[in-house]
C-alpha atoms as a PDB file:
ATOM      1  CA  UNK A   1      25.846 -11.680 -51.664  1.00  0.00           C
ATOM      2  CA  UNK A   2      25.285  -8.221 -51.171  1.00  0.00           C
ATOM      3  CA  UNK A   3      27.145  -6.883 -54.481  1.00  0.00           C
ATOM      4  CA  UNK A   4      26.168  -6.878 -58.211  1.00  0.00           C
ATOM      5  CA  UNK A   5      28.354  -9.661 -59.507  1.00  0.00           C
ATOM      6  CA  UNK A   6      30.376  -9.438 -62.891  1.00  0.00           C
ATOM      7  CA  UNK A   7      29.427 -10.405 -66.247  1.00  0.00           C
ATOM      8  CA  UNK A   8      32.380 -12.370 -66.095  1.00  0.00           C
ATOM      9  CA  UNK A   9      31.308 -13.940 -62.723  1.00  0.00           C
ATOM     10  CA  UNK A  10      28.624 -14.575 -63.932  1.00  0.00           C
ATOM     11  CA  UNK A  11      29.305 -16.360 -66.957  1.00  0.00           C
ATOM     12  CA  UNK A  12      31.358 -18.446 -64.979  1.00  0.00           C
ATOM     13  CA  UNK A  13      28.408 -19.581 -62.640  1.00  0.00           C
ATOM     14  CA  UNK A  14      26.298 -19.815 -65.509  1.00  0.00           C
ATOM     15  CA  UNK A  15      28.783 -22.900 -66.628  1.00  0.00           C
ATOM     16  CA  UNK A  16      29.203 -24.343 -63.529  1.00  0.00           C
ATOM     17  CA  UNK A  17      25.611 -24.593 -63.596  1.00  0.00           C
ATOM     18  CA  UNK A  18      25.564 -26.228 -67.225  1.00  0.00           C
ATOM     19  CA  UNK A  19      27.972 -28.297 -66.337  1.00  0.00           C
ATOM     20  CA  UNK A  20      25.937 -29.472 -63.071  1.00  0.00           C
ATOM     21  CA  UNK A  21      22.368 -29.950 -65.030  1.00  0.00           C
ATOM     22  CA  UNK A  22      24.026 -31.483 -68.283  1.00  0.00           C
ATOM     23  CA  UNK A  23      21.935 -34.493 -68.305  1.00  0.00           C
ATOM     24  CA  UNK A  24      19.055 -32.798 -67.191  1.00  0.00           C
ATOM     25  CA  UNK A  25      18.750 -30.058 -70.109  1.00  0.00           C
ATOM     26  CA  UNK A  26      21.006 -31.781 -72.444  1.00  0.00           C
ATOM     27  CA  UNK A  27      17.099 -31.841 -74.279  1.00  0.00           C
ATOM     28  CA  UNK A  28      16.888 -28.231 -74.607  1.00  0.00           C
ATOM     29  CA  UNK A  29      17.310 -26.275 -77.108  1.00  0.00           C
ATOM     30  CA  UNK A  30      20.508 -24.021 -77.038  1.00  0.00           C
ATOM     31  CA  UNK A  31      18.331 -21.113 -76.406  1.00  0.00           C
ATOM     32  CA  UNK A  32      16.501 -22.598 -73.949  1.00  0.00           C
ATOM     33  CA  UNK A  33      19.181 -23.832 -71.839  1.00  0.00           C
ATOM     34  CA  UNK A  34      20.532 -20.312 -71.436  1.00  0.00           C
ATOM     35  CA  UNK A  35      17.240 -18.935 -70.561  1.00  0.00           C
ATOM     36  CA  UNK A  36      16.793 -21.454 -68.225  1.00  0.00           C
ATOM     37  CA  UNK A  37      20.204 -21.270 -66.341  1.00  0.00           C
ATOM     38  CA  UNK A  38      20.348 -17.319 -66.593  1.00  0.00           C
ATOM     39  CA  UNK A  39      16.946 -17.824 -64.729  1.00  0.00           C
ATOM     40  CA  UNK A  40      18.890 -20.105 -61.820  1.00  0.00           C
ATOM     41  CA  UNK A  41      21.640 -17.780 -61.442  1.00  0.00           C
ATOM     42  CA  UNK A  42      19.038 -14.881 -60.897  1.00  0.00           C
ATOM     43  CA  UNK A  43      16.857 -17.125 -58.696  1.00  0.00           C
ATOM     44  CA  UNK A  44      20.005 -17.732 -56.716  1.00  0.00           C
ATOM     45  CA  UNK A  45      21.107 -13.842 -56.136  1.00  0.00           C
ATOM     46  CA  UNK A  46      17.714 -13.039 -55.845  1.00  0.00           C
ATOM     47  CA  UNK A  47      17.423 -15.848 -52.909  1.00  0.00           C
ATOM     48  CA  UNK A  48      20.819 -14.359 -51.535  1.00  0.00           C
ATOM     49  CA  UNK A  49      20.241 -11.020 -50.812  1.00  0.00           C
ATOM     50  CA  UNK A  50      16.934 -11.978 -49.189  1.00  0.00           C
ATOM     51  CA  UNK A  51      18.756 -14.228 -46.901  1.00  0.00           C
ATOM     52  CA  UNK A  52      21.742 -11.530 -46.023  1.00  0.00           C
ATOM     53  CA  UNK A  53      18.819  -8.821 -45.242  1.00  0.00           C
ATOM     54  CA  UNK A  54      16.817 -11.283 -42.431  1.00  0.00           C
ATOM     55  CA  UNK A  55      18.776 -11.528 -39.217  1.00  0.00           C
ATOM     56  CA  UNK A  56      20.060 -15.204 -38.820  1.00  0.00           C
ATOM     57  CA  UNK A  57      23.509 -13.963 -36.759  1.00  0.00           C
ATOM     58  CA  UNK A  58      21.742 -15.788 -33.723  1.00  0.00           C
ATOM     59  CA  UNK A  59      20.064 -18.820 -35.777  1.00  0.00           C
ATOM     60  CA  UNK A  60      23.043 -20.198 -38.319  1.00  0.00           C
ATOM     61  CA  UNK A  61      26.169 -22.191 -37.176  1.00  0.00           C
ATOM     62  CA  UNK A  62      28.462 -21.282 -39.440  1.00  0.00           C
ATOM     63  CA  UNK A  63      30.666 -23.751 -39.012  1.00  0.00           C
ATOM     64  CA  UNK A  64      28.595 -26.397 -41.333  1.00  0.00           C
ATOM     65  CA  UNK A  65      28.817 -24.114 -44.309  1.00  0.00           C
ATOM     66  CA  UNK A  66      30.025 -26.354 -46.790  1.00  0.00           C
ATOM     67  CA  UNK A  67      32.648 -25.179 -49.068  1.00  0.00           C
ATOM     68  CA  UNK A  68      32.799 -25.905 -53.011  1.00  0.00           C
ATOM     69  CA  UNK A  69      35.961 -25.519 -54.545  1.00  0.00           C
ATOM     70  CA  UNK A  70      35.462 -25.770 -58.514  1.00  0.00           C
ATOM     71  CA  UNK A  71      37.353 -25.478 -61.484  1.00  0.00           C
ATOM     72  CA  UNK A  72      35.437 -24.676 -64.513  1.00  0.00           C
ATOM     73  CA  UNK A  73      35.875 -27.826 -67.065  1.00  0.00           C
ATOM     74  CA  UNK A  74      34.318 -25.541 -70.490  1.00  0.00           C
ATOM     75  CA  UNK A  75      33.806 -22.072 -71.569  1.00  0.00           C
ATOM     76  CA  UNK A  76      30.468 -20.482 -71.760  1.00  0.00           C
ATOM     77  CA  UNK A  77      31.575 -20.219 -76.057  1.00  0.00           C
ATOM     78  CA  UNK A  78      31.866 -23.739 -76.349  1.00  0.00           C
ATOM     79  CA  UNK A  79      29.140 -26.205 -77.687  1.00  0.00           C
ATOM     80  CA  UNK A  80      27.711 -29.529 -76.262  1.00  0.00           C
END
């Protein structure tokens, strides 16, 4: 990922994310929960471009990339 993504792309990670860890910070407060998922999508870009600037061209077999095709199921506006 070597581009700043969208505020809309990013929103929509952000609920994929929600909607992945549900259970798991369904305890949280409202404000907490965004903290803490902001915090994974940053951790993830962050983790990103570190990978895309080392040199795995001879190390990676691309062809076990797994592919995710999602849909998001809720907007970032609506409540739990």
């Amino acid at each position: 990922m070597n581009k700043i993504i969208s505020s809309e792309e990013k929103k929509e990670i952000t609920c994929k994310l929600a909607i992945a860890f549900q259970e798991e910070i369904r305890s949280l407060s409202k404000e907490y929960q965004e903290m803490l998922l902001d915090d994974l999508v940053t951790a993830f870009q962050n983790r990103i471009a570190v990978f895309n600037r080392l040199d795995f061209e001879d190390q990676v077999d691309y062809n076990d990339n797994i592919e995710f095709q999602c849909k998001p199921v809720i907007t970032h506006s609506e409540e739990q």
